[in-house]
PDB file of N, CA and C in Angstrom:
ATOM      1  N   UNK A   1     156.751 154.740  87.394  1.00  0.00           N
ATOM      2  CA  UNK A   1     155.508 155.285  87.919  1.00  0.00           C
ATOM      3  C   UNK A   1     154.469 155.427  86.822  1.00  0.00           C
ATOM      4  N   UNK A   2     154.824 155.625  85.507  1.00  0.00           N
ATOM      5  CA  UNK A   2     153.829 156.251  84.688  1.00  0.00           C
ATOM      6  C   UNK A   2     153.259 154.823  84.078  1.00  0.00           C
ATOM      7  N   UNK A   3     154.282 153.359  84.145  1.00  0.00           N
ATOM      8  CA  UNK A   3     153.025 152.340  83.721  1.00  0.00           C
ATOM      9  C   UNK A   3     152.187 152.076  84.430  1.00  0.00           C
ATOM     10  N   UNK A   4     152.504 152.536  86.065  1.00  0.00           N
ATOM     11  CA  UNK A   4     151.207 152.405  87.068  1.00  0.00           C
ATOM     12  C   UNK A   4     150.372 152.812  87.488  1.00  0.00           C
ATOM     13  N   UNK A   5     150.821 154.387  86.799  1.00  0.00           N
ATOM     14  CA  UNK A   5     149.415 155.324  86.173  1.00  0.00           C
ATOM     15  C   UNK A   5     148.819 154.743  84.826  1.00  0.00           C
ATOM     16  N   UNK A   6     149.688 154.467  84.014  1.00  0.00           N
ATOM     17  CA  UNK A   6     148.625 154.323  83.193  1.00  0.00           C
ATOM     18  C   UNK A   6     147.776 152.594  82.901  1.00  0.00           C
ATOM     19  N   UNK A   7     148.188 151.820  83.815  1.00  0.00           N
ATOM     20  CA  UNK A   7     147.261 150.520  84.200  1.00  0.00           C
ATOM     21  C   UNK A   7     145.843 151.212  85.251  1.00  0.00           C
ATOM     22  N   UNK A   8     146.337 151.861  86.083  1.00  0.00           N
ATOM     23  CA  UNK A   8     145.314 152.487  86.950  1.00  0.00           C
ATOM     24  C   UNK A   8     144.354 153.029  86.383  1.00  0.00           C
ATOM     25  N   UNK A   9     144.305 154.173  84.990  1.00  0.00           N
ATOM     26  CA  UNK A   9     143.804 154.780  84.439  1.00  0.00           C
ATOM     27  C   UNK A   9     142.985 153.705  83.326  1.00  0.00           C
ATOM     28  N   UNK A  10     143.150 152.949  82.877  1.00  0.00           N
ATOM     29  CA  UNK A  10     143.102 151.675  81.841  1.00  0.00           C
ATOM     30  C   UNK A  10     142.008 151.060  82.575  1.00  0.00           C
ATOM     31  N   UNK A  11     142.324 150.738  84.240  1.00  0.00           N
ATOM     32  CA  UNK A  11     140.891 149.598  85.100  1.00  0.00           C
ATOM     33  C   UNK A  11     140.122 150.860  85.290  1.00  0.00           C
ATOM     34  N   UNK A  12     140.403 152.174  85.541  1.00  0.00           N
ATOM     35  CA  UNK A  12     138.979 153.495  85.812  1.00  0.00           C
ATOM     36  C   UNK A  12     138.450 153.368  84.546  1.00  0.00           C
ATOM     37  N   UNK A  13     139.344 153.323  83.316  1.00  0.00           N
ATOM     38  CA  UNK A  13     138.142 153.523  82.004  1.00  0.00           C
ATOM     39  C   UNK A  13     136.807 152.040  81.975  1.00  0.00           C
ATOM     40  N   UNK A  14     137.884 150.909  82.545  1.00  0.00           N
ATOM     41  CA  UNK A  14     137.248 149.663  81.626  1.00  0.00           C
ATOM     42  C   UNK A  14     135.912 149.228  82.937  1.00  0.00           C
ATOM     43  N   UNK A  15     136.059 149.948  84.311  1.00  0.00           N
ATOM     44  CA  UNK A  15     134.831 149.618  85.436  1.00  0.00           C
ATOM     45  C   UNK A  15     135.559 150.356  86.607  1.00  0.00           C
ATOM     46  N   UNK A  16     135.298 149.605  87.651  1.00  0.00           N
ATOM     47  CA  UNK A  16     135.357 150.611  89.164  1.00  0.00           C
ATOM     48  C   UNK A  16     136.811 149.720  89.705  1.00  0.00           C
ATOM     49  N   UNK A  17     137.117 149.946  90.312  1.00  0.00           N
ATOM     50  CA  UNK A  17     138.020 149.936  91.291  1.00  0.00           C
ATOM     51  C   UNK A  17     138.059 150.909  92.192  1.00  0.00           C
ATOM     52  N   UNK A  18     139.344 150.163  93.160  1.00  0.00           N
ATOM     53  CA  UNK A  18     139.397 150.797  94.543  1.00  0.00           C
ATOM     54  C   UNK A  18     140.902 151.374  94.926  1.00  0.00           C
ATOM     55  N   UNK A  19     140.614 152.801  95.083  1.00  0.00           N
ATOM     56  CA  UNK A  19     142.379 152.809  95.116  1.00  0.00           C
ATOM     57  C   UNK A  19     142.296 153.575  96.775  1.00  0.00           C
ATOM     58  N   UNK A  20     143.311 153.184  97.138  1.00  0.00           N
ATOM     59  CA  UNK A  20     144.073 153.859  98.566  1.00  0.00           C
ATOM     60  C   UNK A  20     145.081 154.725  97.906  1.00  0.00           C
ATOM     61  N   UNK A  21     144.760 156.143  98.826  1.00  0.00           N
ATOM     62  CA  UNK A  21     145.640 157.083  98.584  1.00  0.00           C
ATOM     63  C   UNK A  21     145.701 157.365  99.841  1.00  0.00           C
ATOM     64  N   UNK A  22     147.083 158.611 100.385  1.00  0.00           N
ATOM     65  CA  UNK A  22     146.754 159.664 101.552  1.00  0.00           C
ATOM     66  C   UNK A  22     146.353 160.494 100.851  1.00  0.00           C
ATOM     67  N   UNK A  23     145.399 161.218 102.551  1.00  0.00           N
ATOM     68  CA  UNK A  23     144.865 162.311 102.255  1.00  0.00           C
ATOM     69  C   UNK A  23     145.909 163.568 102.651  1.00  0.00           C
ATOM     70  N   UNK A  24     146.299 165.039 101.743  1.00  0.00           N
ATOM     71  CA  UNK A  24     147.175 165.709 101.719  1.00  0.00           C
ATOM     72  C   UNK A  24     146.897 166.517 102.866  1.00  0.00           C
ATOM     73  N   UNK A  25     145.171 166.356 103.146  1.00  0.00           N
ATOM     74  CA  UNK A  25     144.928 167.114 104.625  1.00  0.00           C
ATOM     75  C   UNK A  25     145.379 166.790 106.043  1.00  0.00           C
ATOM     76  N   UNK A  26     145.114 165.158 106.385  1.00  0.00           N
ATOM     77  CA  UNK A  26     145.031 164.399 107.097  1.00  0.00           C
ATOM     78  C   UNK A  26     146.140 163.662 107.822  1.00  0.00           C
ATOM     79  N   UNK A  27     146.393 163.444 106.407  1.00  0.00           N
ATOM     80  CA  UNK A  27     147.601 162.052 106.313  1.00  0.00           C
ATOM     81  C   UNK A  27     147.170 160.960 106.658  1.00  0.00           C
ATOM     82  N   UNK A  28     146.264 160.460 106.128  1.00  0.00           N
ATOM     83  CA  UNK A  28     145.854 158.946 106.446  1.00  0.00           C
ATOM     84  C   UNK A  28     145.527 158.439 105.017  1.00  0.00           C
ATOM     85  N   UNK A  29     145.618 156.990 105.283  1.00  0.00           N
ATOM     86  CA  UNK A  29     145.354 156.423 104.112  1.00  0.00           C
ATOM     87  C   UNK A  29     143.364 156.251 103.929  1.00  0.00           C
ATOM     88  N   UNK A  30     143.510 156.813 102.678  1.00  0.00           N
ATOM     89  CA  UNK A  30     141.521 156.884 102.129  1.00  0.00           C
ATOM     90  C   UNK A  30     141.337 155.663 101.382  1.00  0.00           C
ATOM     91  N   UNK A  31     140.425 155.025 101.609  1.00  0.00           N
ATOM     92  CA  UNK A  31     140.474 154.031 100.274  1.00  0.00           C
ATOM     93  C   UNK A  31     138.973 153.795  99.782  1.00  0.00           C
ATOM     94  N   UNK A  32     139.138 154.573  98.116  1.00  0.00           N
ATOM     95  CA  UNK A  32     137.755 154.768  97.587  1.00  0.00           C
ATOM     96  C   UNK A  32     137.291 153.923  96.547  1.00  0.00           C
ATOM     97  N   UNK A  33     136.302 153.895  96.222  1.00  0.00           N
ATOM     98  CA  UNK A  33     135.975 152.886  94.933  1.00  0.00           C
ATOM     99  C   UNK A  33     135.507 154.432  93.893  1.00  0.00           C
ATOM    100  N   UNK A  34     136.676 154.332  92.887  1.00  0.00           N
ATOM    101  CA  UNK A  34     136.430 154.795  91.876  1.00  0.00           C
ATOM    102  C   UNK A  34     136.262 154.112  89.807  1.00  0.00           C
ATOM    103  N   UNK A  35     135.759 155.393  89.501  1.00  0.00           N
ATOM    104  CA  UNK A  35     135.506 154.754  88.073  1.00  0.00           C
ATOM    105  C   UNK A  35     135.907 156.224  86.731  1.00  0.00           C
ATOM    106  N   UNK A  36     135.956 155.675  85.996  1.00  0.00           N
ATOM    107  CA  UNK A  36     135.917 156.510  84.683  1.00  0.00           C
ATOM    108  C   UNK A  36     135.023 156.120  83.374  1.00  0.00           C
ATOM    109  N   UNK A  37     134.341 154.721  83.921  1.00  0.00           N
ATOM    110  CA  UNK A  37     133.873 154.554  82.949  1.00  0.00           C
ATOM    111  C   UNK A  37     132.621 154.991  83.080  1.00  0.00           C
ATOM    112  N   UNK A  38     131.848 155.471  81.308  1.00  0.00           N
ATOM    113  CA  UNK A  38     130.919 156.443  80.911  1.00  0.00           C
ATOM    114  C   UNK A  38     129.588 156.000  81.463  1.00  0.00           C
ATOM    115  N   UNK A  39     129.551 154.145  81.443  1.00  0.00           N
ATOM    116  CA  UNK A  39     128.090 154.097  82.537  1.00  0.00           C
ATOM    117  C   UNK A  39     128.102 153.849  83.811  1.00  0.00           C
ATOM    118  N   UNK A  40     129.093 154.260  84.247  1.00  0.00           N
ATOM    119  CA  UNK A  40     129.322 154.611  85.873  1.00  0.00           C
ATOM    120  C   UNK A  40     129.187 156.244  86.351  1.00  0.00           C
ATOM    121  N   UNK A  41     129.225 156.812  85.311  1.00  0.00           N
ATOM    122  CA  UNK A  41     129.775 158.394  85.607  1.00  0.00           C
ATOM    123  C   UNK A  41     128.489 159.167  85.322  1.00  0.00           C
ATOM    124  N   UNK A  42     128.243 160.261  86.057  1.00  0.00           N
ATOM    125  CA  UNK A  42     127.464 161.323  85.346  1.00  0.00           C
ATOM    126  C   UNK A  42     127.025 161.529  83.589  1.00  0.00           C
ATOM    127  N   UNK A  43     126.451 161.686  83.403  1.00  0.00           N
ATOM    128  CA  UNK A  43     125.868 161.467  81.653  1.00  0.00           C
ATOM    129  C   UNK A  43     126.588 163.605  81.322  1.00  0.00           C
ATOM    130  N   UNK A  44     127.153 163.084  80.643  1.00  0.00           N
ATOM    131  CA  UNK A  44     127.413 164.671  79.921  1.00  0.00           C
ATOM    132  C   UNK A  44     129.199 164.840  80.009  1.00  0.00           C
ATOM    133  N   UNK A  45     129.833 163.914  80.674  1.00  0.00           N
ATOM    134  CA  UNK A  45     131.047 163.918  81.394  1.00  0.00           C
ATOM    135  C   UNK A  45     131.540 163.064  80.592  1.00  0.00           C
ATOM    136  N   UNK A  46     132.942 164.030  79.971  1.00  0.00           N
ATOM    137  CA  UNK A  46     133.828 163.012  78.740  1.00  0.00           C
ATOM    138  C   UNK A  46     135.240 163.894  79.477  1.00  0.00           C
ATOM    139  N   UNK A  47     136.100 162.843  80.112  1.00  0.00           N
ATOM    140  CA  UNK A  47     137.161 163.453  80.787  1.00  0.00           C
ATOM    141  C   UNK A  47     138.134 162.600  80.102  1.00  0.00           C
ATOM    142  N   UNK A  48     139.527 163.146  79.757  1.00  0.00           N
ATOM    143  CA  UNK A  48     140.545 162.761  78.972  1.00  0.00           C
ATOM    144  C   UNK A  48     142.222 162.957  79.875  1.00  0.00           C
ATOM    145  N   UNK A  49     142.759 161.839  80.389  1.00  0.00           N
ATOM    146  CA  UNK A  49     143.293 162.015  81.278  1.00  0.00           C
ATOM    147  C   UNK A  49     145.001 161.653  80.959  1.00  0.00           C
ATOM    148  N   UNK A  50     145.081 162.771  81.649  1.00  0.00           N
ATOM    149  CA  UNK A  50     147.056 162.826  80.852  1.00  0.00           C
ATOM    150  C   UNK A  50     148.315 161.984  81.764  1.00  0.00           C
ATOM    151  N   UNK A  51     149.180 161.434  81.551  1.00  0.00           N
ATOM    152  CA  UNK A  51     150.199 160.681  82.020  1.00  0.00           C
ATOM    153  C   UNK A  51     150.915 161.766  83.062  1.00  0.00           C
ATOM    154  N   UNK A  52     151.052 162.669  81.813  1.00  0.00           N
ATOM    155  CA  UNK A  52     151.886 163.519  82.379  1.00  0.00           C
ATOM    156  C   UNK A  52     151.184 164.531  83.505  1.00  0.00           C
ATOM    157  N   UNK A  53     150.201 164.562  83.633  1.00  0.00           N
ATOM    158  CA  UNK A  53     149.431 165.373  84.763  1.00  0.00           C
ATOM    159  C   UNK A  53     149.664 165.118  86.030  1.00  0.00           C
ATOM    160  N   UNK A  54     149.880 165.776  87.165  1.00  0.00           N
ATOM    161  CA  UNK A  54     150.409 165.646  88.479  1.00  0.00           C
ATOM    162  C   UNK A  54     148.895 164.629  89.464  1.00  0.00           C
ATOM    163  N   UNK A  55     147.474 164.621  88.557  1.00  0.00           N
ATOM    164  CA  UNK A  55     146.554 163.697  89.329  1.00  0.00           C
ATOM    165  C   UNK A  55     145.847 163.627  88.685  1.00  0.00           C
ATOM    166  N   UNK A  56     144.788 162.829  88.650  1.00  0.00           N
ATOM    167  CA  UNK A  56     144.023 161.777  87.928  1.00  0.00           C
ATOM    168  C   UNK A  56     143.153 162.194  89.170  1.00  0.00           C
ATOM    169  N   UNK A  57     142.112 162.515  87.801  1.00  0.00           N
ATOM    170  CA  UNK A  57     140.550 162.956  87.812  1.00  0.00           C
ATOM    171  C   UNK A  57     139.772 161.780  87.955  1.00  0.00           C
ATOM    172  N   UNK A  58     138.646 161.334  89.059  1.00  0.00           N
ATOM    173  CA  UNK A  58     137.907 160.294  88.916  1.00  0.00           C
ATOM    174  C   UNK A  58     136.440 160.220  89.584  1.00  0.00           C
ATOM    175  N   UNK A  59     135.599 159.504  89.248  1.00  0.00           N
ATOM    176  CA  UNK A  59     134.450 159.332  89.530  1.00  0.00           C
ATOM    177  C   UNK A  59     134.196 158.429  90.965  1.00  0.00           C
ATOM    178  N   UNK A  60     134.125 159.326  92.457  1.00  0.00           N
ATOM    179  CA  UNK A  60     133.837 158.369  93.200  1.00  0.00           C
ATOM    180  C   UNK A  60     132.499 157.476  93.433  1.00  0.00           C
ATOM    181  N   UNK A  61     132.558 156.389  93.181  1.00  0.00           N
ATOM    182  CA  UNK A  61     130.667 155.764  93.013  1.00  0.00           C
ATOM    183  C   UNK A  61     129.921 155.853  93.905  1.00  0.00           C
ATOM    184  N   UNK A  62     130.607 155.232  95.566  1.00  0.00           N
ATOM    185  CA  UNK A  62     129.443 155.662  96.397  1.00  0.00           C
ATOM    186  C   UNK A  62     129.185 156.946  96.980  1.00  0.00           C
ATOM    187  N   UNK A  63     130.272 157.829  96.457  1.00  0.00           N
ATOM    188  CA  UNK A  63     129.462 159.180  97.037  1.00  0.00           C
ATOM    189  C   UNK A  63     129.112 159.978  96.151  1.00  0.00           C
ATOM    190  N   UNK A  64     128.991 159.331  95.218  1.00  0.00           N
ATOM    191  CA  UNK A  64     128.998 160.303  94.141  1.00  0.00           C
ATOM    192  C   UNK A  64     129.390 161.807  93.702  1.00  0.00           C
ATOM    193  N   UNK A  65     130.963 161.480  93.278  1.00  0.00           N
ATOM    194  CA  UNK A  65     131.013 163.513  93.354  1.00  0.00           C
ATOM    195  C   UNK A  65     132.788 162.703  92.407  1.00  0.00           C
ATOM    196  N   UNK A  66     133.025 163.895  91.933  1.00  0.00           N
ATOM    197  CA  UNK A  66     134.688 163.679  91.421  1.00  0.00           C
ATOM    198  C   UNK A  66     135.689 164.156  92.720  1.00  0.00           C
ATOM    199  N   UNK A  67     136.521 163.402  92.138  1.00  0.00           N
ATOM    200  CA  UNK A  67     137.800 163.591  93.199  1.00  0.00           C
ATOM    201  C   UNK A  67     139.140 163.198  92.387  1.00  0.00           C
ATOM    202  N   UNK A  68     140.076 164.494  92.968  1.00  0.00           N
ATOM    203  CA  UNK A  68     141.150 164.882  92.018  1.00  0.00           C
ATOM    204  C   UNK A  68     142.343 163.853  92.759  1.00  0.00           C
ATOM    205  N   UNK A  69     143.255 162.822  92.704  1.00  0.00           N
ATOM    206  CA  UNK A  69     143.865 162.327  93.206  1.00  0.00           C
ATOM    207  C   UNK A  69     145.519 162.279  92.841  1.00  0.00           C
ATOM    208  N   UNK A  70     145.834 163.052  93.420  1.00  0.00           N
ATOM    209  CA  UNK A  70     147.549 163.501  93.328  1.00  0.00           C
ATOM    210  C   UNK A  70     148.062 162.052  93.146  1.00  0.00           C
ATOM    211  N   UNK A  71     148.765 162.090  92.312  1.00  0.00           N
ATOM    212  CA  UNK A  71     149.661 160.617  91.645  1.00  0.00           C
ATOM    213  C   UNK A  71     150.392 159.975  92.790  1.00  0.00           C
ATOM    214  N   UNK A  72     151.030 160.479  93.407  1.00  0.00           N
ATOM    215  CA  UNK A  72     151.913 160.316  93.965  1.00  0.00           C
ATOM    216  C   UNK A  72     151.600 160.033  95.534  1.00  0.00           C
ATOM    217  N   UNK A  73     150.134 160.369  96.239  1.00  0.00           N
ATOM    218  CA  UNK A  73     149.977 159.462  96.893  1.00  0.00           C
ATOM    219  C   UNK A  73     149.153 158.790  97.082  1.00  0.00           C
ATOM    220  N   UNK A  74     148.673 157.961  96.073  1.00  0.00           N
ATOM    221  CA  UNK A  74     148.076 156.466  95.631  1.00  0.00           C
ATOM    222  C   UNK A  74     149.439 155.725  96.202  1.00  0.00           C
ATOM    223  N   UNK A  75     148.655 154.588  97.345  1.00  0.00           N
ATOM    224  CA  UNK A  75     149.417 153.614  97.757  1.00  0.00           C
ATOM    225  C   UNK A  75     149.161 152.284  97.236  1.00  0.00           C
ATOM    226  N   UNK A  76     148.026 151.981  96.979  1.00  0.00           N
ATOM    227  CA  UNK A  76     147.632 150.610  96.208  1.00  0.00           C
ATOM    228  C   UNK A  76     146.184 150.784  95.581  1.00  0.00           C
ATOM    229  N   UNK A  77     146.128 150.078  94.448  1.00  0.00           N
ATOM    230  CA  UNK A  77     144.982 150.272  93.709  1.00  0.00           C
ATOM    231  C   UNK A  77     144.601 148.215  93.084  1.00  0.00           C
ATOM    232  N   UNK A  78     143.130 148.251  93.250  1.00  0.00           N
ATOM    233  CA  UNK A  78     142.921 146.686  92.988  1.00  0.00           C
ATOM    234  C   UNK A  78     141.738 146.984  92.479  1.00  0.00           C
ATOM    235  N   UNK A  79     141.510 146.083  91.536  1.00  0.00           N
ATOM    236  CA  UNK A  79     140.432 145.594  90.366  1.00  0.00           C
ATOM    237  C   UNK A  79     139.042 145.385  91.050  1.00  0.00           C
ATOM    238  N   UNK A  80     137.961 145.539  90.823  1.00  0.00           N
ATOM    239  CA  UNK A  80     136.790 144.790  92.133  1.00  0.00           C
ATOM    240  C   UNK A  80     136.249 143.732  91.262  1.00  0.00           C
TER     241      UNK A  80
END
């Protein structure tokens, strides 16, 4: 699990992608285009993101706002 966090985390730093997760409210699968990288993101925002952390912090682009995404239910994530 943790090289597929940390490839996931590697395409948020280097541009946007799109990951499908469930939602813990819902239960359906969400599928967002997120980013981590610094000219995608809010200006002032330097986020440092741990393996070992239970979710991965990210920049959603078209709605602009962060969203905390529990590791574990990310179902597929792809490059854009």
């Amino acid at each position: 699990m943790s090289s597929k966090i940390a490839q996931i985390i590697e395409s948020l730093e280097k541009g946007e992608i799109e990951i499908t997760f469930k939602s813990l409210k819902s239960g359906r699968n969400i599928t967002e285009k997120c980013t981590l990288n610094k000219n995608l993101t809010p200006k002032g925002f330097s986020i440092k993101q741990s393996l070992e952390a239970e979710s991965i912090l990210c920049y959603l682009t078209k709605k602009k706002r962060w969203e905390d995404i529990r590791k574990e239910t990310i179902v597929s994530h792809n490059d854009i």
